[in-house]
C-alpha atoms as a PDB file:
ATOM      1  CA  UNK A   1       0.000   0.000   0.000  1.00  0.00           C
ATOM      2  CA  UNK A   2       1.064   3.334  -0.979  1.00  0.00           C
ATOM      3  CA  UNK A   3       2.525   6.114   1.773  1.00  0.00           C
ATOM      4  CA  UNK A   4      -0.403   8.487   1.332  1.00  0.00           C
ATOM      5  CA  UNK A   5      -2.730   5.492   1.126  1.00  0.00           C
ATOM      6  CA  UNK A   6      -1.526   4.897   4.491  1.00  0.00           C
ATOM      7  CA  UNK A   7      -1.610   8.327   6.400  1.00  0.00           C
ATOM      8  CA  UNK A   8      -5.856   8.589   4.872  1.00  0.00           C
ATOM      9  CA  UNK A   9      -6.321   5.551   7.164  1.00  0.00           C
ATOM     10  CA  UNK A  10      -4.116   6.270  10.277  1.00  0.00           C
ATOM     11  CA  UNK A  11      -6.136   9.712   9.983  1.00  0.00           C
ATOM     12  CA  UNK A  12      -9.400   8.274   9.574  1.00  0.00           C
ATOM     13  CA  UNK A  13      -9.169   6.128  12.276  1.00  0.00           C
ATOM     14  CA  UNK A  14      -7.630   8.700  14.821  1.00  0.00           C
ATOM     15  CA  UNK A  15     -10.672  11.222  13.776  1.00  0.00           C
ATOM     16  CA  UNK A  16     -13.366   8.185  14.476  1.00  0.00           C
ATOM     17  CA  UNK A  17     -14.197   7.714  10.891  1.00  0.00           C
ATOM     18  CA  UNK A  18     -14.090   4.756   8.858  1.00  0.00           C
ATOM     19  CA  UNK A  19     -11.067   4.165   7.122  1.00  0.00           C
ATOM     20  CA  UNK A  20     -11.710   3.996   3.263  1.00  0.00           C
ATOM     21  CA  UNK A  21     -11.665   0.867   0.982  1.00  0.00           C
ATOM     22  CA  UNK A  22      -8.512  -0.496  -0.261  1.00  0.00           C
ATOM     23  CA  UNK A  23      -8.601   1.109  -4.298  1.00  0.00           C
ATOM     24  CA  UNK A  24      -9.245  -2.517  -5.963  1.00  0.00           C
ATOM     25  CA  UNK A  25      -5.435  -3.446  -8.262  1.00  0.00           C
ATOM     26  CA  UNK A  26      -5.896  -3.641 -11.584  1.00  0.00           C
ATOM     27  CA  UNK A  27      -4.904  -7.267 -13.489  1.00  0.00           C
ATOM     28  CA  UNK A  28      -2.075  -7.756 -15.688  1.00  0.00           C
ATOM     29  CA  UNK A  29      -2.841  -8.509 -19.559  1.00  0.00           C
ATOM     30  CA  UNK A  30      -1.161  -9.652 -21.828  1.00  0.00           C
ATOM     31  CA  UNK A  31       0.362  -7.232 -24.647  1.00  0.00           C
ATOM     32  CA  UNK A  32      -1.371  -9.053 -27.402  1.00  0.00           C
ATOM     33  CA  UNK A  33      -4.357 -11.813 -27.712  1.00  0.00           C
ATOM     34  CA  UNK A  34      -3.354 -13.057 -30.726  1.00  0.00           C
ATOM     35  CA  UNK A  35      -5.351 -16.336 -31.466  1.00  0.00           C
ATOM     36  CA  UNK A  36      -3.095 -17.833 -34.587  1.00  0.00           C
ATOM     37  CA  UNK A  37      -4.260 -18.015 -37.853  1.00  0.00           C
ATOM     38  CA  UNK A  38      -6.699 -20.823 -40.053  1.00  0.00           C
ATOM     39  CA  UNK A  39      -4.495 -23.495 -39.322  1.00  0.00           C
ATOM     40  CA  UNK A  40      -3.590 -25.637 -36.391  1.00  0.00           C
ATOM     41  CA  UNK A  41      -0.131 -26.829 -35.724  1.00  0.00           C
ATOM     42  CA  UNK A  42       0.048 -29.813 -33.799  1.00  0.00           C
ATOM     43  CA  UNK A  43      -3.085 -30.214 -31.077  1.00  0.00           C
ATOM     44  CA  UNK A  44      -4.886 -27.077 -30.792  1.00  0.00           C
ATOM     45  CA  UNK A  45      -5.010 -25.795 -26.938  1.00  0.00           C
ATOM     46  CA  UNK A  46      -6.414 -22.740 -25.120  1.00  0.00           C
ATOM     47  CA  UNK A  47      -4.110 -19.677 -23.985  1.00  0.00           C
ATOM     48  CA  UNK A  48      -4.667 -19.460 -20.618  1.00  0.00           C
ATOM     49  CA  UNK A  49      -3.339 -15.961 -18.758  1.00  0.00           C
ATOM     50  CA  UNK A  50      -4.111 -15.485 -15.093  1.00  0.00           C
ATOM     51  CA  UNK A  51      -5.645 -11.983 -14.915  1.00  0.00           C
ATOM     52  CA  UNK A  52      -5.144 -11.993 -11.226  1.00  0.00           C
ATOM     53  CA  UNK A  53      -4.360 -14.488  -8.779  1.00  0.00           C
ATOM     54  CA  UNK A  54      -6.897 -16.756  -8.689  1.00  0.00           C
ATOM     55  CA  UNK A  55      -9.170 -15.281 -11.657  1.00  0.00           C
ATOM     56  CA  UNK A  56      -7.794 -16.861 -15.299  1.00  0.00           C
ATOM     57  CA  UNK A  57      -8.868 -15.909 -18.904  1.00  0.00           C
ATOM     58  CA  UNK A  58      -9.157 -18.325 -21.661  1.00  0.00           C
ATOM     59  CA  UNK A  59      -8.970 -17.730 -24.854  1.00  0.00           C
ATOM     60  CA  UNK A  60     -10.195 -20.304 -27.848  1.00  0.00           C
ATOM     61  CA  UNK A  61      -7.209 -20.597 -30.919  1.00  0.00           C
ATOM     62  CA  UNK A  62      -8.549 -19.177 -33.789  1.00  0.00           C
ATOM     63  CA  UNK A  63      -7.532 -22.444 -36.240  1.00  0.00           C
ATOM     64  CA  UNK A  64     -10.601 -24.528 -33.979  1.00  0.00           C
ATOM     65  CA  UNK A  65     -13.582 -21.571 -34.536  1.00  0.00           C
ATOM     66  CA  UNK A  66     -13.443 -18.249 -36.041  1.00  0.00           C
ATOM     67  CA  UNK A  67     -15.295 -16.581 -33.076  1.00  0.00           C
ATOM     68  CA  UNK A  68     -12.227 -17.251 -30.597  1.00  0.00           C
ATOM     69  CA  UNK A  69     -14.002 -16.685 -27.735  1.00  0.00           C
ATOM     70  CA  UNK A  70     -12.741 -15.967 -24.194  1.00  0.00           C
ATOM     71  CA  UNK A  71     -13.587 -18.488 -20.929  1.00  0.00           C
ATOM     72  CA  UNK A  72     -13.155 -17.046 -17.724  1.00  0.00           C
ATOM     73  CA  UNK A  73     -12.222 -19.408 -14.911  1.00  0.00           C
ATOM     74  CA  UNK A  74     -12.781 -17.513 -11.293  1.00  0.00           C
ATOM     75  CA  UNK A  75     -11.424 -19.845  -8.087  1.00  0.00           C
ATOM     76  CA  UNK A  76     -12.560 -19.278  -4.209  1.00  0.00           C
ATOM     77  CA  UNK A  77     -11.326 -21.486  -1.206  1.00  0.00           C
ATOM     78  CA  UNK A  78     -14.543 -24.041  -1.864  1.00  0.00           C
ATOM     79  CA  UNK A  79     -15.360 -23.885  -5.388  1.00  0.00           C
ATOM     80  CA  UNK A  80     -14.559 -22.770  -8.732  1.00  0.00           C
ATOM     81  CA  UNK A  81     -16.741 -21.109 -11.318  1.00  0.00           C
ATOM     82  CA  UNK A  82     -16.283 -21.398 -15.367  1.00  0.00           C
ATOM     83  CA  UNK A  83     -18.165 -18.917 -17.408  1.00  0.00           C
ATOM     84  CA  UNK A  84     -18.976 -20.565 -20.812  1.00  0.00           C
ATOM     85  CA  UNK A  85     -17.261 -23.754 -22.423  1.00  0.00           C
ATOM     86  CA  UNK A  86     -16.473 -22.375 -25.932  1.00  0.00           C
ATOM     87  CA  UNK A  87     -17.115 -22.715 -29.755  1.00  0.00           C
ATOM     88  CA  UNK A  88     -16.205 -27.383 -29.585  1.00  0.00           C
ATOM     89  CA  UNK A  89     -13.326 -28.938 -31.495  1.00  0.00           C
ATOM     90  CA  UNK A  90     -11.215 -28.465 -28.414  1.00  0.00           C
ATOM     91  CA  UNK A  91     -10.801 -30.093 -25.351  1.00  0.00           C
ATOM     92  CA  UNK A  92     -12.046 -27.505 -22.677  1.00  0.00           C
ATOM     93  CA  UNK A  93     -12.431 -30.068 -19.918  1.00  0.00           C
ATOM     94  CA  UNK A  94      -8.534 -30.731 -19.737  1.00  0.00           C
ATOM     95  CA  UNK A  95      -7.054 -27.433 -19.884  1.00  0.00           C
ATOM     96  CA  UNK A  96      -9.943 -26.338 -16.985  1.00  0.00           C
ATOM     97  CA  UNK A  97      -8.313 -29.630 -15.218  1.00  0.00           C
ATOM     98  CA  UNK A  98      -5.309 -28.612 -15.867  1.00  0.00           C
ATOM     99  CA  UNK A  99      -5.641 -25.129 -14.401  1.00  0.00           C
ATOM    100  CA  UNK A 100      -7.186 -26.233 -11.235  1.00  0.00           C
ATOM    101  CA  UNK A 101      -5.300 -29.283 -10.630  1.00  0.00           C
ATOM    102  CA  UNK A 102      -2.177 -26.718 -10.804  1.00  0.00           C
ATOM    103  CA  UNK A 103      -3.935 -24.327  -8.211  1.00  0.00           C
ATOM    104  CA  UNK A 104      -5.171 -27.402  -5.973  1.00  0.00           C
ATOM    105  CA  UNK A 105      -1.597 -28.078  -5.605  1.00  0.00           C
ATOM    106  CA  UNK A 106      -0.283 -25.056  -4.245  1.00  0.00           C
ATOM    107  CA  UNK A 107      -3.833 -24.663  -1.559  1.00  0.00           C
ATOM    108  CA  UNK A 108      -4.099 -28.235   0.258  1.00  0.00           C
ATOM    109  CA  UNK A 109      -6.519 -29.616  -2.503  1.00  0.00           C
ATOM    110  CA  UNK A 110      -8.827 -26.974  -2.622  1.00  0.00           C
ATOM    111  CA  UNK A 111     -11.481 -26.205  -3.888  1.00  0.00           C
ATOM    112  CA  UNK A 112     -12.647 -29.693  -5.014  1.00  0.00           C
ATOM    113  CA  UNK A 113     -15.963 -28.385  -6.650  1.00  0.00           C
ATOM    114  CA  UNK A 114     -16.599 -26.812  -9.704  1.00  0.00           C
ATOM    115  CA  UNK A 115     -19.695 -24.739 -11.403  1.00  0.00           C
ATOM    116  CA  UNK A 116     -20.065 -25.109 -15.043  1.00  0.00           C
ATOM    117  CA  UNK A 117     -22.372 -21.746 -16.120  1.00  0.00           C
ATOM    118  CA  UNK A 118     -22.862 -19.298 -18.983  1.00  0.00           C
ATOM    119  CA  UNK A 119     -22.807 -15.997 -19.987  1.00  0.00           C
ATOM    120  CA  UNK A 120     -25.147 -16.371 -22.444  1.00  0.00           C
ATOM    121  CA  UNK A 121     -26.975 -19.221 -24.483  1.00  0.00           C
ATOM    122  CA  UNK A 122     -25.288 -19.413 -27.699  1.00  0.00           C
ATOM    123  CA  UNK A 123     -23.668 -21.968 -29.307  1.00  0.00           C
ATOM    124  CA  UNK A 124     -20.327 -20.549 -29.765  1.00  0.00           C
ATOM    125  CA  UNK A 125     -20.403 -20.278 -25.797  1.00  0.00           C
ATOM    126  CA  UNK A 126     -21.714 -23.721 -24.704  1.00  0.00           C
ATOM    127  CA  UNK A 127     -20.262 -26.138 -27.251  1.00  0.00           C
ATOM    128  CA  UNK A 128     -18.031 -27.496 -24.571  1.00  0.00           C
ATOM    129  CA  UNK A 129     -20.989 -29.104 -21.967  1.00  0.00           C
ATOM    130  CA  UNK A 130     -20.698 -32.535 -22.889  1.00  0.00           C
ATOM    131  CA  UNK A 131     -17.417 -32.452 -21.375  1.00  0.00           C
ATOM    132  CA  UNK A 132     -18.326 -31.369 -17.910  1.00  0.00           C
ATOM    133  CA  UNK A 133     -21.994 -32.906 -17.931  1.00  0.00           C
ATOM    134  CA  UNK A 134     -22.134 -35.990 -14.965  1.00  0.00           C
ATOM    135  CA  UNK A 135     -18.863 -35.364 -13.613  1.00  0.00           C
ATOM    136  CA  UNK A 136     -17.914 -35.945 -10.083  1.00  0.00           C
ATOM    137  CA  UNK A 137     -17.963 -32.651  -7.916  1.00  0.00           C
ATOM    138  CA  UNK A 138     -18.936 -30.203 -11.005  1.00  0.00           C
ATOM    139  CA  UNK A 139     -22.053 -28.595 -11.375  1.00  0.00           C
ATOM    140  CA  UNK A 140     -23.169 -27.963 -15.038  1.00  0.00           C
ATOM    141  CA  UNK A 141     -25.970 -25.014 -15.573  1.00  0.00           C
ATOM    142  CA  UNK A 142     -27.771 -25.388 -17.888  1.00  0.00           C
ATOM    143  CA  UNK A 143     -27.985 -22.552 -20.959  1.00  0.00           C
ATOM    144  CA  UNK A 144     -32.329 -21.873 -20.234  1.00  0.00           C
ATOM    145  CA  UNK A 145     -33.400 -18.659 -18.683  1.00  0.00           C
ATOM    146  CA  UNK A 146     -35.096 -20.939 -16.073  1.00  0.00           C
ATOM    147  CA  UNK A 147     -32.030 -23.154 -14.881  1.00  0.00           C
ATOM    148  CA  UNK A 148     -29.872 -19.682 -14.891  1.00  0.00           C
ATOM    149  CA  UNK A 149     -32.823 -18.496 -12.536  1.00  0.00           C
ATOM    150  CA  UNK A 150     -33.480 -21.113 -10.073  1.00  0.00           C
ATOM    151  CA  UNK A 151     -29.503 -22.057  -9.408  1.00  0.00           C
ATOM    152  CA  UNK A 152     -28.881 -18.484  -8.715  1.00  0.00           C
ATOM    153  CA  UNK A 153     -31.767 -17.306  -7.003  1.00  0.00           C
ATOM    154  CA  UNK A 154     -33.362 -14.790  -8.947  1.00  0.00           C
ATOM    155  CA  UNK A 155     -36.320 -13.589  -7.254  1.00  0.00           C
ATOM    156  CA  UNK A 156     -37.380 -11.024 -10.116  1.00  0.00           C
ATOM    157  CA  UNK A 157     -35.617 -11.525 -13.059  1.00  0.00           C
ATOM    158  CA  UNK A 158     -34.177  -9.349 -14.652  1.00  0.00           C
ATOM    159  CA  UNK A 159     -34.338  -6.671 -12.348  1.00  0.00           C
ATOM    160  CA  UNK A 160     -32.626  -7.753  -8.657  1.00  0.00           C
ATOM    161  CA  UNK A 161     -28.883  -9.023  -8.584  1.00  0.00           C
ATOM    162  CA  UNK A 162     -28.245 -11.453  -6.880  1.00  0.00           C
ATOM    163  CA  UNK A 163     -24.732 -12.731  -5.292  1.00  0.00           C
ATOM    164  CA  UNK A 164     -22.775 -15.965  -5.667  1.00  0.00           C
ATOM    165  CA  UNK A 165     -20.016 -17.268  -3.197  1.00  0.00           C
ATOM    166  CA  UNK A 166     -17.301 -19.478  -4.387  1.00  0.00           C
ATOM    167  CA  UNK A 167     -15.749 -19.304  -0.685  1.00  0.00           C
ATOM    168  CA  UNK A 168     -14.357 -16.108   0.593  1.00  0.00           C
ATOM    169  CA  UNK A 169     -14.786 -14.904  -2.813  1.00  0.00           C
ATOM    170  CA  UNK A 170     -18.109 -12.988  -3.971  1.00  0.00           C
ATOM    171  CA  UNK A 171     -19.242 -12.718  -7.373  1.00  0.00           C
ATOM    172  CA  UNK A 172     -22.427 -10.589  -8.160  1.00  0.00           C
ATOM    173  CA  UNK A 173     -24.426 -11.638 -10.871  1.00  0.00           C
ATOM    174  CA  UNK A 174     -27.081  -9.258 -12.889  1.00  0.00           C
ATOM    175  CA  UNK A 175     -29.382 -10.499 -15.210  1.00  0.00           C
ATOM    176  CA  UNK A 176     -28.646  -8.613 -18.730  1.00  0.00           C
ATOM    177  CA  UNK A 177     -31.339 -10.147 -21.523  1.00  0.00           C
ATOM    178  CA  UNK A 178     -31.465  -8.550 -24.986  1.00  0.00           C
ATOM    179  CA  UNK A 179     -28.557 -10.014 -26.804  1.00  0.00           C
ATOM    180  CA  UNK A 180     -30.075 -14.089 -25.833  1.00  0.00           C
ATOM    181  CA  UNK A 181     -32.417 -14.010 -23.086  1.00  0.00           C
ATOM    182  CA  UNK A 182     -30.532 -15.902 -20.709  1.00  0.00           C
ATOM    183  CA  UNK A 183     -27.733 -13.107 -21.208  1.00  0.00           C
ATOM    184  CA  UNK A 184     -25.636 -12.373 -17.529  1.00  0.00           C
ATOM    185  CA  UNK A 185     -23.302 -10.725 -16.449  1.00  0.00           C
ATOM    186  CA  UNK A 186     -20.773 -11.418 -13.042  1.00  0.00           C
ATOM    187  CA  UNK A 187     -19.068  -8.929 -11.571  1.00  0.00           C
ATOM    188  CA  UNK A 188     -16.089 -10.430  -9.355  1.00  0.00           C
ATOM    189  CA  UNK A 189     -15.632  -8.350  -5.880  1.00  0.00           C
ATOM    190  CA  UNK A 190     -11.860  -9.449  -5.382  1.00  0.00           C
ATOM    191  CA  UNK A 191     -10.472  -7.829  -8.960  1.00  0.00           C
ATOM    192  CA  UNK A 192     -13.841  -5.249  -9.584  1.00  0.00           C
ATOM    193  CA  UNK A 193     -14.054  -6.933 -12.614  1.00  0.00           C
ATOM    194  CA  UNK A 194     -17.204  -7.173 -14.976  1.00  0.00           C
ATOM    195  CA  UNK A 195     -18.169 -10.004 -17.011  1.00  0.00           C
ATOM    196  CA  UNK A 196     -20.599  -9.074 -19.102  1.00  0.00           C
ATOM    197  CA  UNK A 197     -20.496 -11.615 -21.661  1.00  0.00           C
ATOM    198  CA  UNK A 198     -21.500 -10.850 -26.035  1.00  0.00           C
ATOM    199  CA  UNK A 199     -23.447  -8.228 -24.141  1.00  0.00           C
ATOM    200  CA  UNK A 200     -20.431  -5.483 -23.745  1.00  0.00           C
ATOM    201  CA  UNK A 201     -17.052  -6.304 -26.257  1.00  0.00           C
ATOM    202  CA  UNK A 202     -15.123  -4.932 -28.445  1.00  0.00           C
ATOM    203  CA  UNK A 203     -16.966  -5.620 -31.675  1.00  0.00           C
ATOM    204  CA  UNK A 204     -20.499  -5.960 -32.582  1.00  0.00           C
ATOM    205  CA  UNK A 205     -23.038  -5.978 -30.516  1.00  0.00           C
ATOM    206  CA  UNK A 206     -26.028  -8.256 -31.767  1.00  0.00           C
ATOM    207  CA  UNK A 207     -29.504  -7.259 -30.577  1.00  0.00           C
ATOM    208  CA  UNK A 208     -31.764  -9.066 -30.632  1.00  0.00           C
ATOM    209  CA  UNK A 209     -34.618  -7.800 -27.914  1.00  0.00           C
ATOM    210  CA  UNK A 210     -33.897  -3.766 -27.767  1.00  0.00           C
ATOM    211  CA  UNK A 211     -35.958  -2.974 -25.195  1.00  0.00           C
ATOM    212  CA  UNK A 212     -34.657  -5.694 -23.298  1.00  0.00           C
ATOM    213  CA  UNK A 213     -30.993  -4.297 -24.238  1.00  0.00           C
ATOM    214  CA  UNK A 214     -31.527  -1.158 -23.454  1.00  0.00           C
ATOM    215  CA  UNK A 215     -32.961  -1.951 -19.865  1.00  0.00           C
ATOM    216  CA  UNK A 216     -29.855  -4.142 -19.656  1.00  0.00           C
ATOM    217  CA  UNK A 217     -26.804  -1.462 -20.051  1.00  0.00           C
ATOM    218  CA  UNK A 218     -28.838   0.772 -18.371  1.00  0.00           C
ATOM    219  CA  UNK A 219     -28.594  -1.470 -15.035  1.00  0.00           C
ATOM    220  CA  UNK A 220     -24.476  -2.495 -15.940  1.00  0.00           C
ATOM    221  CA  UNK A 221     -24.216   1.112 -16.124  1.00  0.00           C
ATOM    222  CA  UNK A 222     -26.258   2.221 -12.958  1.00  0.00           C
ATOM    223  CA  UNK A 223     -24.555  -0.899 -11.021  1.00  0.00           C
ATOM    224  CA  UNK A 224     -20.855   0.361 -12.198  1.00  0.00           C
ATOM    225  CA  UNK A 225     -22.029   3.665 -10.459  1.00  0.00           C
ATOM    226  CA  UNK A 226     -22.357   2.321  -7.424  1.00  0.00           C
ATOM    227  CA  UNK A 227     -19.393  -0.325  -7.461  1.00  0.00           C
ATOM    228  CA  UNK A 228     -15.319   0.171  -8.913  1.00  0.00           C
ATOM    229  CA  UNK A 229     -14.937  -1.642 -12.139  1.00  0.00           C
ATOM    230  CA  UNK A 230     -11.126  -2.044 -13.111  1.00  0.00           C
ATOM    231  CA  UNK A 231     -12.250  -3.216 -16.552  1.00  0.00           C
ATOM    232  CA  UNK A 232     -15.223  -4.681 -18.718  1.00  0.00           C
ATOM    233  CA  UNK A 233     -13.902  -8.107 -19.882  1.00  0.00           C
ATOM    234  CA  UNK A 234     -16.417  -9.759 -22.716  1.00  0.00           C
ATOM    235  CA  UNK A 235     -16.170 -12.970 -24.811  1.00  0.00           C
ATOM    236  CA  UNK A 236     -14.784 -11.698 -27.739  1.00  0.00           C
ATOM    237  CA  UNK A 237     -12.527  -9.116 -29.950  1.00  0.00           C
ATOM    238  CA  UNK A 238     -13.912  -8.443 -33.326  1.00  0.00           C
ATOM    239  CA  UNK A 239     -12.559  -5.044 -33.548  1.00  0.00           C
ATOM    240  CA  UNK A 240      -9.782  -3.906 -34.829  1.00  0.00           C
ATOM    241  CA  UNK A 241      -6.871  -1.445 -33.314  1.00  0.00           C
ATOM    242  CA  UNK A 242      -8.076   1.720 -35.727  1.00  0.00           C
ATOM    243  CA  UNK A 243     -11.209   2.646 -34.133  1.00  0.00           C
ATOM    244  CA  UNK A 244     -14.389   2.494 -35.769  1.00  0.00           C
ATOM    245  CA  UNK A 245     -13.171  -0.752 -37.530  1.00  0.00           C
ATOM    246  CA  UNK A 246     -13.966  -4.288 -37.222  1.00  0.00           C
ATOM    247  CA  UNK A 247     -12.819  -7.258 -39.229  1.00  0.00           C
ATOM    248  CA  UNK A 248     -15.498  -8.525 -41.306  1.00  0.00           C
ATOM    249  CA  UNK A 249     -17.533 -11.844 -39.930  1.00  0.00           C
ATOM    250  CA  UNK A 250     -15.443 -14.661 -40.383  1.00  0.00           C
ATOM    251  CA  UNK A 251     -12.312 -13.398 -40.026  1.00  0.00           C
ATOM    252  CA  UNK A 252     -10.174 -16.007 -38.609  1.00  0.00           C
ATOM    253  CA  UNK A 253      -6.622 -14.291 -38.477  1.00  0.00           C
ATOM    254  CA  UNK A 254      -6.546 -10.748 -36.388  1.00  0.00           C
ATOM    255  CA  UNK A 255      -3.570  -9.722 -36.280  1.00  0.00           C
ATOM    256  CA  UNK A 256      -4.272  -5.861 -35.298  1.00  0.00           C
ATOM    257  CA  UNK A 257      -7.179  -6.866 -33.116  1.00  0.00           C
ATOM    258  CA  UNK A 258      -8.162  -4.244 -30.563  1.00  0.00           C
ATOM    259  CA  UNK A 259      -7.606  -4.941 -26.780  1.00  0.00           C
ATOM    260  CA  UNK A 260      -9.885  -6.794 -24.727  1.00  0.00           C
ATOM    261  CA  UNK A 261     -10.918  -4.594 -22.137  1.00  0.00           C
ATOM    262  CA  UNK A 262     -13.728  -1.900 -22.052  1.00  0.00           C
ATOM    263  CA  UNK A 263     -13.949   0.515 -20.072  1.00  0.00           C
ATOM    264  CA  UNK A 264     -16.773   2.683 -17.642  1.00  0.00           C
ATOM    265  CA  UNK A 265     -16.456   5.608 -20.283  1.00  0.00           C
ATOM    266  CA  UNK A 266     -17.281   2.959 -23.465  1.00  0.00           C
ATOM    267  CA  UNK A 267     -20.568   1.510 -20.961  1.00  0.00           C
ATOM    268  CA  UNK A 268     -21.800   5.232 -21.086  1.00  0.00           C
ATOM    269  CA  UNK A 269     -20.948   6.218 -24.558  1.00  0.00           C
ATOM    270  CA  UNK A 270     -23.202   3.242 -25.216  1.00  0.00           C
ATOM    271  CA  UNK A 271     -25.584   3.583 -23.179  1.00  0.00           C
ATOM    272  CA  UNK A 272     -25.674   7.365 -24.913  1.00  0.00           C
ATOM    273  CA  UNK A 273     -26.281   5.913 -27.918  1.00  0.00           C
ATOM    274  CA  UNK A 274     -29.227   3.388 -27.246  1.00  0.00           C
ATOM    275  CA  UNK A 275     -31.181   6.455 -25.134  1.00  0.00           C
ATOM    276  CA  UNK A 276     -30.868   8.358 -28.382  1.00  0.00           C
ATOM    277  CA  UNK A 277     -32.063   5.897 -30.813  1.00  0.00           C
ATOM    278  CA  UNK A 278     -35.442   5.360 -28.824  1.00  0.00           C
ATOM    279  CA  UNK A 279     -35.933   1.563 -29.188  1.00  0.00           C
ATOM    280  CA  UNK A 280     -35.763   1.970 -33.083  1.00  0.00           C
ATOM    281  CA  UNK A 281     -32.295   0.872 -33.433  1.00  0.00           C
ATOM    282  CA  UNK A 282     -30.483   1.362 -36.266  1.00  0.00           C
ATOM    283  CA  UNK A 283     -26.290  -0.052 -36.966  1.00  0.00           C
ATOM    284  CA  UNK A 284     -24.197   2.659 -35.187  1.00  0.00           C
ATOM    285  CA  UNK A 285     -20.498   2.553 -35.024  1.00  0.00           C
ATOM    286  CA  UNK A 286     -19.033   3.942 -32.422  1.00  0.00           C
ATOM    287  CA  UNK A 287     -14.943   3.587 -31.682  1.00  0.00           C
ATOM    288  CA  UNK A 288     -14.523   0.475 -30.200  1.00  0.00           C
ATOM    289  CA  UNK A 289     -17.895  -1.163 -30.793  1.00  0.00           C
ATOM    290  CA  UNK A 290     -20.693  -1.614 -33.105  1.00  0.00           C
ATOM    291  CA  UNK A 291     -24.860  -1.842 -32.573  1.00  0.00           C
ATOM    292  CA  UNK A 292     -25.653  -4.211 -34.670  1.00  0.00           C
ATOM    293  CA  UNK A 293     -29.882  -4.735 -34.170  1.00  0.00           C
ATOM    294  CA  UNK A 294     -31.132  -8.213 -35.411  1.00  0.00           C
END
């Protein structure tokens, strides 16, 4: 902790008042996603990056499915969580194993169980179930609205968030319909990272339900309001480095592909755009991401 950071708490404290929150640290990334081109060399496998200790991206090679999408792996002291299971034509099951039985090593065994979920419903997200489904100690959720309501709670979907404990580690998750109607998002408290899925990425955003979409950035913005976001982390890049520019559908080699993480600012500069366009939505570029209505 910083010097000043320090002094702000010892004065706090000697004036009666609570001392203020810890500023949340910001991950490390990579310098470049790359996914590879059209062809695989050898046996295709993820690239797995721990974000933060504990919290561990995972990225699909572009030579197994042109989307490339990102997994994010999120471990407590009792369980693990996996968001999504990927495009298929690649063993997901054994580089999850292989992350966890790493991490089990270094923290007595723990944690033994896993949760299987999704950010969204999509094909290019759940491809990859088969591999968890009736394993010992994991938990598979399945891809319905109703199965993503009743295992986490949701009293009044989509409206209340609800919260998620993976053992001394709190995840909150927000129901965000409009892109697939199962769409969520989880925000993790240790890293004030957000999660939000093909809801909030750098490339296009498909709508499908705009009234639903609107309601649903208008609730990731109001809770980023109210809670520190280090960064927006979604499921895929389709954009490239020169802003206003993606690569066209399909595109399996990106080799100038825009950065992964969003920002607060890019939530309300979208938001911005959806209040303007009244529920009649129209294909609107903006710099790092486009509406794209269905």
């Amino acid at each position: 902790m910083r010097p000043a950071a320090v002094l702000l708490i010892v004065l706090a404290l000697a004036c009666g008042a609570p001392a203020p929150a810890p500023s949340p640290a910001v991950g490390r990334m990579p310098a470049t996603w790359y996914a590879g081109g059209a062809t695989c060399a050898g046996r295709p496998a993820f690239r797995v990056h721990e974000y933060q200790p504990g919290f561990f991206i995972l990225r699909q090679p572009a030579c197994t499915n042109y989307e490339k999408p990102f997994l994010y792996l999120v471990i407590g002291r009792t369980r693990a969580l996996l968001l999504d299971t990927g495009a298929g034509n690649i063993d997901v099951a054994g580089a999850v194993d292989s992350v966890l039985g790493a991490w089990r090593a270094t923290h007595d065994g723990a944690p033994r169980d896993l949760v299987v979920t999704h950010s969204h419903g999509h094909g290019d997200h759940v491809a990859g179930d088969d591999q968890f489904r009736g394993h010992a100690n994991v938990t598979l959720v399945e891809r319905d609205t109703l199965a993503v309501r009743a295992f986490f709670g949701f009293a009044h979907w989509p409206d209340d968030a609800v919260t998620f404990d993976l053992g001394g580690r709190v995840l909150d998750v927000l129901a965000i319909p409009g892109h697939q109607p199962a769409s969520i998002a989880l925000y993790d408290r240790a890293t004030a990272t957000m999660l939000p899925g093909d809801s909030f990425y750098p490339g296009r955003l498909y709508v499908r339900d705009t009234a639903a979409f609107a309601r649903s950035i208008e609730r990731l913005v109001a809770f980023s309001a109210a809670h520190p976001v280090t960064a927006f982390l979604g499921t895929h890049i389709e954009q490239q480095r020169t802003p206003y520019t993606d690569y066209v559908v399909g595109t399996q080699d990106q080799p100038d592909e825009d950065r992964l993480e969003l920002t607060r600012a890019d939530l309300v500069q979208l938001d911005s755009a959806v209040r303007t366009m009244r529920g009649r939505f129209v294909r609107t570029k903006l710099p790092r991401l486009t509406i794209w209505p269905m």
